[in-house]
C-alpha atoms as a PDB file:
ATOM      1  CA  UNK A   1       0.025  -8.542  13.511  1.00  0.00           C
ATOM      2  CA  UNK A   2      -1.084  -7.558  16.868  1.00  0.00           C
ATOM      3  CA  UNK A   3      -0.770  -3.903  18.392  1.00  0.00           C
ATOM      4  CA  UNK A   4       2.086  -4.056  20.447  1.00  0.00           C
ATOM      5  CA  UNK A   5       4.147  -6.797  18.213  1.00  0.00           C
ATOM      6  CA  UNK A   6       7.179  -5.610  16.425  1.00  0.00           C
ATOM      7  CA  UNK A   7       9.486  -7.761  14.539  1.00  0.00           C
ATOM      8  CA  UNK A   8      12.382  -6.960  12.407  1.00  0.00           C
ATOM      9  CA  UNK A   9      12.040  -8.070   8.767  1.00  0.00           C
ATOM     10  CA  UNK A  10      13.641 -10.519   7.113  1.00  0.00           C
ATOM     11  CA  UNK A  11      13.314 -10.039   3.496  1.00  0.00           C
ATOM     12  CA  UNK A  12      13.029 -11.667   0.322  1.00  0.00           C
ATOM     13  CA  UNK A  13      14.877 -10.748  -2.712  1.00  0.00           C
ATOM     14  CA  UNK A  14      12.149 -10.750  -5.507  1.00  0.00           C
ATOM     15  CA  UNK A  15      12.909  -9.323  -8.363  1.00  0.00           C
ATOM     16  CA  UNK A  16      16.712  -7.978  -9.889  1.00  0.00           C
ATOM     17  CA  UNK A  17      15.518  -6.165 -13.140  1.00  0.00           C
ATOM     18  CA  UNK A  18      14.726  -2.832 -14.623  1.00  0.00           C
ATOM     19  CA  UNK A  19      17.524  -1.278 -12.041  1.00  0.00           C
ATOM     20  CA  UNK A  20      15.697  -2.575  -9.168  1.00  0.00           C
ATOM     21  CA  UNK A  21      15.400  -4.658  -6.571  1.00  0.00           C
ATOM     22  CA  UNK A  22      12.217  -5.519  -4.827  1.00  0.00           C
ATOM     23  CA  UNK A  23      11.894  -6.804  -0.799  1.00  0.00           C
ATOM     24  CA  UNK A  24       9.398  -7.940   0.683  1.00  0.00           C
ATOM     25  CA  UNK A  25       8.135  -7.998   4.379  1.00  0.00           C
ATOM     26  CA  UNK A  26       5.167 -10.465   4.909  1.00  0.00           C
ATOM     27  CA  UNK A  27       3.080  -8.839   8.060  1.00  0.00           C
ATOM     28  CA  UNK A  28       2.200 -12.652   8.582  1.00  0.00           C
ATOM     29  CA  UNK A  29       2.989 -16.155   9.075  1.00  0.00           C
ATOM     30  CA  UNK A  30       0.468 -17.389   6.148  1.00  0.00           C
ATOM     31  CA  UNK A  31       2.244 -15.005   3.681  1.00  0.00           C
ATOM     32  CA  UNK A  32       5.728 -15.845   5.235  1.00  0.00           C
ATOM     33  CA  UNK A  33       5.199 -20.118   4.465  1.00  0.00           C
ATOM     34  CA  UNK A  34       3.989 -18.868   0.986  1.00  0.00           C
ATOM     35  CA  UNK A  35       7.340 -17.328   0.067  1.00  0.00           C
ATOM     36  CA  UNK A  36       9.256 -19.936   1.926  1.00  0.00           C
ATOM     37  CA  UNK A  37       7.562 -22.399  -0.486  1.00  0.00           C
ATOM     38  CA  UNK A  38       7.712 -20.391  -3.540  1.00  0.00           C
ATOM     39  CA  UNK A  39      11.366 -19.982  -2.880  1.00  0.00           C
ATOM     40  CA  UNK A  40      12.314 -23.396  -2.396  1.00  0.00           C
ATOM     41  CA  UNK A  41      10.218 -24.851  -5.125  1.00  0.00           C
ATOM     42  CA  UNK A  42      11.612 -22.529  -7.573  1.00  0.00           C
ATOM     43  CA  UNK A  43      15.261 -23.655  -6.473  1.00  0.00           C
ATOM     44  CA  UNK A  44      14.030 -27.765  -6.565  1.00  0.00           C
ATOM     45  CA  UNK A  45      12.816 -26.995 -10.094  1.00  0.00           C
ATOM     46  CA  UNK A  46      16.512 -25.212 -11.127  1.00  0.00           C
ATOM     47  CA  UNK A  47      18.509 -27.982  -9.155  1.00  0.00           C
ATOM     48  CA  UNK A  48      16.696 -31.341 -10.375  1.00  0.00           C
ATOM     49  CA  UNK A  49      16.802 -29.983 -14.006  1.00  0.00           C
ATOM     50  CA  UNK A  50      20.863 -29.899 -13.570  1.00  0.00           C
ATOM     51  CA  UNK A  51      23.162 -32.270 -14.628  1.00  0.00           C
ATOM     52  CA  UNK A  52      25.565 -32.819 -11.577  1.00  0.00           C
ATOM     53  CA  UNK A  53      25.484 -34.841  -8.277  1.00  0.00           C
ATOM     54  CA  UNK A  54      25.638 -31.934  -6.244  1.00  0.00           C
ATOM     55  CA  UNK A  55      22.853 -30.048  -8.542  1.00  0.00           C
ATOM     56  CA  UNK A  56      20.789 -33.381  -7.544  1.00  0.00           C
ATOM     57  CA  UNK A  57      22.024 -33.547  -4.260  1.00  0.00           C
ATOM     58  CA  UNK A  58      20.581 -29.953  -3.554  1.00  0.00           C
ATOM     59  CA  UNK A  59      17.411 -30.541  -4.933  1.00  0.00           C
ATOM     60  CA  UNK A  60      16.937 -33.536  -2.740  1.00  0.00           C
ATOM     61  CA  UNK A  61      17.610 -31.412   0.104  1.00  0.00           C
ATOM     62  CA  UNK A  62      15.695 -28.736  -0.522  1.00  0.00           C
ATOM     63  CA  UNK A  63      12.970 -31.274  -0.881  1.00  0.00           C
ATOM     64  CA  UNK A  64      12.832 -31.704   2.161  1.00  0.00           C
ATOM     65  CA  UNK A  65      13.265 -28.285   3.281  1.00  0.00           C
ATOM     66  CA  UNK A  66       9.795 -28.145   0.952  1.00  0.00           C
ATOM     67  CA  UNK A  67       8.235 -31.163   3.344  1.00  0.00           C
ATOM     68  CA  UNK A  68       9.081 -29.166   6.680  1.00  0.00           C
ATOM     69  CA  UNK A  69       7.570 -25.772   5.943  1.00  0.00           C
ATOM     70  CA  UNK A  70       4.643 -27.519   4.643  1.00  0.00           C
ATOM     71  CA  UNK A  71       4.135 -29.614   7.572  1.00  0.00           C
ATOM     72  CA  UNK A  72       1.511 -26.907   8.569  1.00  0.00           C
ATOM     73  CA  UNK A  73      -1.582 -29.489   9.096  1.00  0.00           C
ATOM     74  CA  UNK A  74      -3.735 -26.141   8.093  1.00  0.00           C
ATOM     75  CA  UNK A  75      -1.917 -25.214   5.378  1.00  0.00           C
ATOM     76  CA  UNK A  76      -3.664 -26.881   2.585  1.00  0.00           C
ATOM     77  CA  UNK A  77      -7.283 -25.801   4.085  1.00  0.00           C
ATOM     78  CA  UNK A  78      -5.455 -22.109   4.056  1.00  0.00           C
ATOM     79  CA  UNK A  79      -4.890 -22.533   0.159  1.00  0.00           C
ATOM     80  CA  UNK A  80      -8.318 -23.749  -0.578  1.00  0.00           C
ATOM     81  CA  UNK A  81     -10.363 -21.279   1.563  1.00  0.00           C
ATOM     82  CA  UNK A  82      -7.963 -18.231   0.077  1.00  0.00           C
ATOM     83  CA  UNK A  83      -8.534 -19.584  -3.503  1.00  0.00           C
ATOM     84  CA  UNK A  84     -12.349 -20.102  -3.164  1.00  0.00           C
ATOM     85  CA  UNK A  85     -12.668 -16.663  -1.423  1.00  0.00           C
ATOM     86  CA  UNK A  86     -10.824 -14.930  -4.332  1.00  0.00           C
ATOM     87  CA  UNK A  87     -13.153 -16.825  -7.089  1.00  0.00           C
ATOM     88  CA  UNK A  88     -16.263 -15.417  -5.529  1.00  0.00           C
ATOM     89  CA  UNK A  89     -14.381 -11.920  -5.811  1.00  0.00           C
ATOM     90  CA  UNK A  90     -13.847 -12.263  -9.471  1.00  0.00           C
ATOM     91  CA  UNK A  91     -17.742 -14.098  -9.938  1.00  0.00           C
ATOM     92  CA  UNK A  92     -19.031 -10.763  -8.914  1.00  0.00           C
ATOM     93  CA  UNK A  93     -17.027  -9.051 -12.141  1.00  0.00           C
ATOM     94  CA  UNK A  94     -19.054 -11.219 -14.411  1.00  0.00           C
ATOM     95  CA  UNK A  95     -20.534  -9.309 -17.310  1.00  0.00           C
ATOM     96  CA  UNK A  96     -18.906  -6.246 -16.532  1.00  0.00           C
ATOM     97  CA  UNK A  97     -18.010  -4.020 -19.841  1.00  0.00           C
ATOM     98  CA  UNK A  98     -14.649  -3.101 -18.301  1.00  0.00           C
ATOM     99  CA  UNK A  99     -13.235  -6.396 -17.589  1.00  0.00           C
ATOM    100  CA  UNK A 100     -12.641  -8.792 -20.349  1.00  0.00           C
ATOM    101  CA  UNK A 101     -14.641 -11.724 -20.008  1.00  0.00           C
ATOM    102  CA  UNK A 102     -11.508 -14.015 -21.839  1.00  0.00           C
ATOM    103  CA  UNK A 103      -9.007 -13.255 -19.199  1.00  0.00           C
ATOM    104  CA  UNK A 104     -12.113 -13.297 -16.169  1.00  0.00           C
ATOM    105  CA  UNK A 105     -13.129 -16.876 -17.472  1.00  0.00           C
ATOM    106  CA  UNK A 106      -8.849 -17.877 -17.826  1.00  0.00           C
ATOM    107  CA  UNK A 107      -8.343 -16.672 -14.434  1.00  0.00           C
ATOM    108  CA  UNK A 108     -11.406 -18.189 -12.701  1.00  0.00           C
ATOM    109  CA  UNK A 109     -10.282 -21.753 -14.766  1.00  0.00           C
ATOM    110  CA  UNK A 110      -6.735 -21.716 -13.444  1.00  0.00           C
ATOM    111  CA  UNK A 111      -8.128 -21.288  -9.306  1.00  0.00           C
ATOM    112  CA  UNK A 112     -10.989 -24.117  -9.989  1.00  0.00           C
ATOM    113  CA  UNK A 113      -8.348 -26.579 -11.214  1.00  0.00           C
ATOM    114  CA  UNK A 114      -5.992 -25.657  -8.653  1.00  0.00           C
ATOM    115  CA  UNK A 115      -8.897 -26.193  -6.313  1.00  0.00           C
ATOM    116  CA  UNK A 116      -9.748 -29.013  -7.385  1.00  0.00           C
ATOM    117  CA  UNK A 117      -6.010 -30.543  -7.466  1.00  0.00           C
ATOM    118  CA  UNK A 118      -5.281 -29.772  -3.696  1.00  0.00           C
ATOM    119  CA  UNK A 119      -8.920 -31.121  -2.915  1.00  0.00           C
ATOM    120  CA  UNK A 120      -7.211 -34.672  -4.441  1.00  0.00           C
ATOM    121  CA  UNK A 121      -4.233 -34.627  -2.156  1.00  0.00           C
ATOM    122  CA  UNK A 122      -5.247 -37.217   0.546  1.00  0.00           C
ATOM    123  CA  UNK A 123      -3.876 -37.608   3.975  1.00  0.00           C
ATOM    124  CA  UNK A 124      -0.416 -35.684   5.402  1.00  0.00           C
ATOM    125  CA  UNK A 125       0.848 -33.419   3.076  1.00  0.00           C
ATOM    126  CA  UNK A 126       4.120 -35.839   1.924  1.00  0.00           C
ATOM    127  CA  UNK A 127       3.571 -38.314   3.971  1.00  0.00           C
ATOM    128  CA  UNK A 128       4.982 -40.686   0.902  1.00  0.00           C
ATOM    129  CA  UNK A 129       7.977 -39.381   1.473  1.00  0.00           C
ATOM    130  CA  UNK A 130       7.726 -40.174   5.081  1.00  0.00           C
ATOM    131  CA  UNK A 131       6.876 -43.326   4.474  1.00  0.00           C
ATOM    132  CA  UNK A 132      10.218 -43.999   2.162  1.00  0.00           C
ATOM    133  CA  UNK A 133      13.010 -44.852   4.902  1.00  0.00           C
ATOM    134  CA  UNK A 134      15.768 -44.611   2.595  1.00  0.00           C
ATOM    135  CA  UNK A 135      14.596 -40.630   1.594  1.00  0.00           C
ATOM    136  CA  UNK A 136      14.185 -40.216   5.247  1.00  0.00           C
ATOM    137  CA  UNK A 137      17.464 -41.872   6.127  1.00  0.00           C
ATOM    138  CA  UNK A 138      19.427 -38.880   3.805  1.00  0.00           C
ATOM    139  CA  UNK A 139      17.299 -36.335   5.252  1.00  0.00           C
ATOM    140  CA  UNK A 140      18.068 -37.389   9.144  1.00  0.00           C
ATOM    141  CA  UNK A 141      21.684 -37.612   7.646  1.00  0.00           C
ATOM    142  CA  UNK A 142      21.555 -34.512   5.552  1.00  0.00           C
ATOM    143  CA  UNK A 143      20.836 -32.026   9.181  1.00  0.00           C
ATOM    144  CA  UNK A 144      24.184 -33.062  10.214  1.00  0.00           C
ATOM    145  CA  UNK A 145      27.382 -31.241   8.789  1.00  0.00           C
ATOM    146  CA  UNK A 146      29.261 -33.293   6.452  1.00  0.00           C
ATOM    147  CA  UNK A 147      26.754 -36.023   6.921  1.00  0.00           C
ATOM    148  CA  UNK A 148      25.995 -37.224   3.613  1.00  0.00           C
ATOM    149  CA  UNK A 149      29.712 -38.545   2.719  1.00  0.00           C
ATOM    150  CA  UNK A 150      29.773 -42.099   0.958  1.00  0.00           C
ATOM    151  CA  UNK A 151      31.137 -43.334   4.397  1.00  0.00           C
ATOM    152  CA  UNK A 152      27.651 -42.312   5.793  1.00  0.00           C
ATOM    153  CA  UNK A 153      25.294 -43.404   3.174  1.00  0.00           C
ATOM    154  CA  UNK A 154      27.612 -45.785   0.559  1.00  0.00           C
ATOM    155  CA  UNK A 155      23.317 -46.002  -1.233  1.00  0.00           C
ATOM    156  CA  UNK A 156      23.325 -42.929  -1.439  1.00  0.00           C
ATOM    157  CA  UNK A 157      26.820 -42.868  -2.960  1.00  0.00           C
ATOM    158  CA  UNK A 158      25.461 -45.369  -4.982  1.00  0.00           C
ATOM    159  CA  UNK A 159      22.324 -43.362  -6.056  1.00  0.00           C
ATOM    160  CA  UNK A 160      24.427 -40.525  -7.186  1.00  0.00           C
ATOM    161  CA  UNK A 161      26.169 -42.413  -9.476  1.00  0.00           C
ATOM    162  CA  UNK A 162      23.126 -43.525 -11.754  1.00  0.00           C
ATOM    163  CA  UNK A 163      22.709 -41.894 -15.233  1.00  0.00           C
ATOM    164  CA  UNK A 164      21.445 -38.412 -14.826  1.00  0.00           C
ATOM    165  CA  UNK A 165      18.352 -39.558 -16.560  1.00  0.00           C
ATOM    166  CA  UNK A 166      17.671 -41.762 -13.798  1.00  0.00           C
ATOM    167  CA  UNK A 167      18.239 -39.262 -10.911  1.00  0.00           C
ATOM    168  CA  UNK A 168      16.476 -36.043 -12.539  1.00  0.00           C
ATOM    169  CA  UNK A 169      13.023 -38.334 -13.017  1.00  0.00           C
ATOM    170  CA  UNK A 170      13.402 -40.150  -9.406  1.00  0.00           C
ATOM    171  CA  UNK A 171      13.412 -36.638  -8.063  1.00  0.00           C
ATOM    172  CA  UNK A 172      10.384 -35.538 -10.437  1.00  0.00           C
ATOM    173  CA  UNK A 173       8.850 -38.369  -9.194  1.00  0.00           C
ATOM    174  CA  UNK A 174       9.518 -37.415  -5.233  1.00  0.00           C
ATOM    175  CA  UNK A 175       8.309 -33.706  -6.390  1.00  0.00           C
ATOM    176  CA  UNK A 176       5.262 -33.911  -8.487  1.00  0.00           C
ATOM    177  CA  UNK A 177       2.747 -35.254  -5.530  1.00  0.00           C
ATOM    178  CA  UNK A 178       3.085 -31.587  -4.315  1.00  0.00           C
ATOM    179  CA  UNK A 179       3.069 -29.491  -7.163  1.00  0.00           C
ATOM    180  CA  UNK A 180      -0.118 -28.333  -6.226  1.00  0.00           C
ATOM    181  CA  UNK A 181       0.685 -26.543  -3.685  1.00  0.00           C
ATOM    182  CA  UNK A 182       3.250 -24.803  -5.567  1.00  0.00           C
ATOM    183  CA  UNK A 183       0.763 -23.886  -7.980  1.00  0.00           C
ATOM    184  CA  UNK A 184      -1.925 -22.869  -5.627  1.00  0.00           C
ATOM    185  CA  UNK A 185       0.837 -20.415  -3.601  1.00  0.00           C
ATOM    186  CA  UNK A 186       1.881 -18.939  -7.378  1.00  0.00           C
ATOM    187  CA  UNK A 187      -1.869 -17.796  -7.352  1.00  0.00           C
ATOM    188  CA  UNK A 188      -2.235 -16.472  -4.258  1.00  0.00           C
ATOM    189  CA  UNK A 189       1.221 -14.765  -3.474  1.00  0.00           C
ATOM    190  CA  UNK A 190       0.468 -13.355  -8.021  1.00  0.00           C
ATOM    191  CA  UNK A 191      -3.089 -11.926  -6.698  1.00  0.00           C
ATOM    192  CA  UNK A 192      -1.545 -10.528  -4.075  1.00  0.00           C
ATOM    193  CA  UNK A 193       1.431  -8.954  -5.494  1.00  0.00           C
ATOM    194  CA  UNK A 194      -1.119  -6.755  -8.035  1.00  0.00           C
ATOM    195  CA  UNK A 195      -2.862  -5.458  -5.627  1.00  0.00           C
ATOM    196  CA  UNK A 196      -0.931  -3.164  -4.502  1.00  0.00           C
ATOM    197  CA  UNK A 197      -0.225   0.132  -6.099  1.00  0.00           C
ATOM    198  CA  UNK A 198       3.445   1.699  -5.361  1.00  0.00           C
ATOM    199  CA  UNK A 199       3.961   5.194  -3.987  1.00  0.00           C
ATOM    200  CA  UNK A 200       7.305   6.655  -4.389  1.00  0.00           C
ATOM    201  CA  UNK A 201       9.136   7.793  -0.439  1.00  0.00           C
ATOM    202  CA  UNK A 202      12.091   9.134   0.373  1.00  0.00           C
ATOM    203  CA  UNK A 203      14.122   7.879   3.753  1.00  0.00           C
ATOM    204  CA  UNK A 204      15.729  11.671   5.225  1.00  0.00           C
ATOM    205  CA  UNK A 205      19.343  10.236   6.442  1.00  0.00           C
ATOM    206  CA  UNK A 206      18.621   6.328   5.801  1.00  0.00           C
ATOM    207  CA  UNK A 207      14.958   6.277   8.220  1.00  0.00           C
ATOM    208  CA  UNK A 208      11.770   6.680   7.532  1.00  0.00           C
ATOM    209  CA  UNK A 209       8.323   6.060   9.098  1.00  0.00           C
ATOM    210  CA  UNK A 210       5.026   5.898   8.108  1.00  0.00           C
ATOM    211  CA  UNK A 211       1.656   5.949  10.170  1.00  0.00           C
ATOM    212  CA  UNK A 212      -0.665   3.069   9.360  1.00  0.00           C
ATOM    213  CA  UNK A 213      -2.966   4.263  11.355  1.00  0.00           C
ATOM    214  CA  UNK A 214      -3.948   0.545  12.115  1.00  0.00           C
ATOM    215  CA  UNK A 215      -4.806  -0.706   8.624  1.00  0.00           C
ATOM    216  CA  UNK A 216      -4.203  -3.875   7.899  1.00  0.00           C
ATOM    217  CA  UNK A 217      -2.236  -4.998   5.027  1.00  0.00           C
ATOM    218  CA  UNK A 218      -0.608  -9.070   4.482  1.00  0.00           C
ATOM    219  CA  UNK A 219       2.636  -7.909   3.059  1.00  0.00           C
ATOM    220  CA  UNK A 220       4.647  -4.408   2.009  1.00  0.00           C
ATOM    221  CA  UNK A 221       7.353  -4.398  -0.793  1.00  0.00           C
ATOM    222  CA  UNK A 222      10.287  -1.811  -0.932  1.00  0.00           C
ATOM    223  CA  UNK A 223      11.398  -0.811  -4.233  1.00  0.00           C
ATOM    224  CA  UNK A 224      15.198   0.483  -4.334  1.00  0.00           C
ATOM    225  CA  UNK A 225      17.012   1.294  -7.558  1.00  0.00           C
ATOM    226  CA  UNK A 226      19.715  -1.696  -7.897  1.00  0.00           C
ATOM    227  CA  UNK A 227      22.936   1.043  -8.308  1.00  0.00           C
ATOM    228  CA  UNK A 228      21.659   2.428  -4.420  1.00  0.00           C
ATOM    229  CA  UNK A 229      24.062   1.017  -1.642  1.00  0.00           C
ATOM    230  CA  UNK A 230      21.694   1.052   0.909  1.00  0.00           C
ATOM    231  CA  UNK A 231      19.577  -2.315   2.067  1.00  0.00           C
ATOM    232  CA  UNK A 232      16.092  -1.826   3.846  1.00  0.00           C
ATOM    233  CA  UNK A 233      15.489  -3.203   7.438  1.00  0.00           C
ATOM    234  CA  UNK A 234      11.976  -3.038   8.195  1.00  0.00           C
ATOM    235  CA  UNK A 235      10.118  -3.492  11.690  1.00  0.00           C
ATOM    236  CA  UNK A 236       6.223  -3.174  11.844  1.00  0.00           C
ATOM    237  CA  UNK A 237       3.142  -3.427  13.434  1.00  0.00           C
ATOM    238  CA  UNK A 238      -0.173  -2.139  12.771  1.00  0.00           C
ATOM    239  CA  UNK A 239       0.273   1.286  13.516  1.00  0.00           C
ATOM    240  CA  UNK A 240       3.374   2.465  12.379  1.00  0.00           C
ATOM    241  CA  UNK A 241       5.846   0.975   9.665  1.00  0.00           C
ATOM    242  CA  UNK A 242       9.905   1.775   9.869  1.00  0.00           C
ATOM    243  CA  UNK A 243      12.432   1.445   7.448  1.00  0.00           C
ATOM    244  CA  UNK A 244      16.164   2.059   7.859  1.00  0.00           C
ATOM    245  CA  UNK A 245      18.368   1.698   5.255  1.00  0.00           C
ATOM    246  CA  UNK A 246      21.820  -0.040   5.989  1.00  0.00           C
ATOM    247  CA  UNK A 247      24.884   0.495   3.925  1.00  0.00           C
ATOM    248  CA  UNK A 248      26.196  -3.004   2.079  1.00  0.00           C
ATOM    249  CA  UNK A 249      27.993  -5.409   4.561  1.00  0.00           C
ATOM    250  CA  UNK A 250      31.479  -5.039   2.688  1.00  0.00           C
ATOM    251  CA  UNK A 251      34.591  -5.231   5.305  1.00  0.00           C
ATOM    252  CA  UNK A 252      32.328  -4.138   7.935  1.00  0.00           C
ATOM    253  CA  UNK A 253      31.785  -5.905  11.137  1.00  0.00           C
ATOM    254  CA  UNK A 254      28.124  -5.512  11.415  1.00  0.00           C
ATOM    255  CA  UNK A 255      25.541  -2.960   9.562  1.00  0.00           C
ATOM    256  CA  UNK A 256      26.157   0.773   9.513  1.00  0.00           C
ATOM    257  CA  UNK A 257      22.868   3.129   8.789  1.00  0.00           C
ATOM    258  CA  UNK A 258      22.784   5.072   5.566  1.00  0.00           C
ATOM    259  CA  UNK A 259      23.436   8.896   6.233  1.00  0.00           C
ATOM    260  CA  UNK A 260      21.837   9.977   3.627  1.00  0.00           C
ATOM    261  CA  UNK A 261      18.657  10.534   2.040  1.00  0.00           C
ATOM    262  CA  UNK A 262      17.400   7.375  -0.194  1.00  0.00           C
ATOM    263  CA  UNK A 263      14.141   7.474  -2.896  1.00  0.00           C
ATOM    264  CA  UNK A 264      12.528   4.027  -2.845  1.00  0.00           C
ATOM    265  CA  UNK A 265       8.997   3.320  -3.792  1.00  0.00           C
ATOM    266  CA  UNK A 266       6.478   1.415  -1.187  1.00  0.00           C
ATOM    267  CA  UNK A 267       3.658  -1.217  -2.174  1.00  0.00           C
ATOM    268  CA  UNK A 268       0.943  -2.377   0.574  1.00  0.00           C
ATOM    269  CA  UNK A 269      -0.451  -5.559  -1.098  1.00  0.00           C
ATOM    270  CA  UNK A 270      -3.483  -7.092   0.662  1.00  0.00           C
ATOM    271  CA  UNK A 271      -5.982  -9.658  -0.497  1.00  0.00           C
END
């Protein structure tokens, strides 16, 4: 992020376990289209493996959500460079005694192959879905409220009335061509998730600030015990990092501050 660039963070809700809940605030827009596509591939895979029209329906839609954010025409060079640059970081651990050659040689395996399957995607990333005018007929449809009703698209209608069989593989079928991007994302956002180490703050009445000092980091997680009514707002640039804690939005018209002190611990992750 440049100097003088400050932006208020939205968040994504990692984790919900062990008490806690993790957010995280990507410091970029490289990290930020790696969530968005983690997120919405991990809710294509729950949808299309439902049963209902509307669990099929969603998936469908959030298929394309998938083919927007990864419209990025630099995107799949971003992957491939990131993925190559972290295999010559792990080469250079070759026959050290401390790191176990098994897992070095597993992890090393799992970026060539992903490597190598984004090196076979060819042309615009989707562009056979593009190319399908009846897909791109729901999805013009689908940005309008309410505009997916039989009336609207009586094949579509149609479509969600075949077996579930029949729906669950044509949308397997619409998803697999970009599995390796999810894949390659998984990689990058896991590698960048350990390396981190946490460091345990405490917000004096709901705010807190920390000097950066201008170090650079791609993404910061807040850690907040999951029984703590307070939710973390975060603006940043390079300098200085803020954090003020909001109490839950129940009955209230917008977000109060916290006036009190909260513990939460801090992760600076950076590849």
């Amino acid at each position: 992020m440049s100097a003088n660039s400050s932006e208020l963070g939205k968040f994504y809700v990692l984790t919900l376990q062990g008490r806690v809940i993790t957010y995280e605030y990507p410091f970029n827009e490289r990290i930020r289209t790696l969530l968005r596509l983690e997120d919405l591939f991990e809710k294509t895979q729950v949808f299309s493996q439902g049963e209902t029209q509307l669990e099929h329906h969603t998936a469908l839609v959030t298929l394309f959500e998938i083919l927007e954010v990864a419209g990025r025409a630099d995107l799949k060079m971003d992957l491939i460079q990131e993925l190559e640059r972290q295999r010559q970081t792990l080469l250079a651990y070759r026959n050290n005694p401390d790191i176990s050659e098994e897992a070095l040689s597993g992890a090393l395996y799992e970026i060539e192959q992903s490597s190598a399957a984004l090196l076979s995607m060819t042309g615009k990333i989707g562009q056979y879905l593009r190319d399908n005018d009846w897909l791109m007929g729901i999805k013009s449809r689908a940005a309008i409220p309410g505009g997916v009703c039989e009336f609207d698209l009586p094949s579509y209608h149609w479509w969600l009335h075949r077996p579930v069989e029949v729906r669950r593989e044509a949308i397997e079928g619409w998803i697999k061509p970009m599995l390796p991007l999810r894949e390659a994302a998984a990689i990058v956002l896991r590698l960048l998730r350990s390396s981190g180490r946490s460091k345990e703050y405490v917000a004096v009445n709901g705010q807190f600030q920390l000097n950066l000092g201008g170090s650079a980091s791609q993404m910061v997680r807040v850690t907040v015990n999951v029984d703590e009514l307070a939710i973390p707002e975060v603006s940043a640039n390079k300098y200085f990092l803020n954090i003020r804690f909001t109490k839950p939005p129940v009955n209230e018209v917008k977000a109060r501050g916290c006036e009190r002190d909260i513990t939460f611990d801090l992760t600076f992750c950076n590849l």
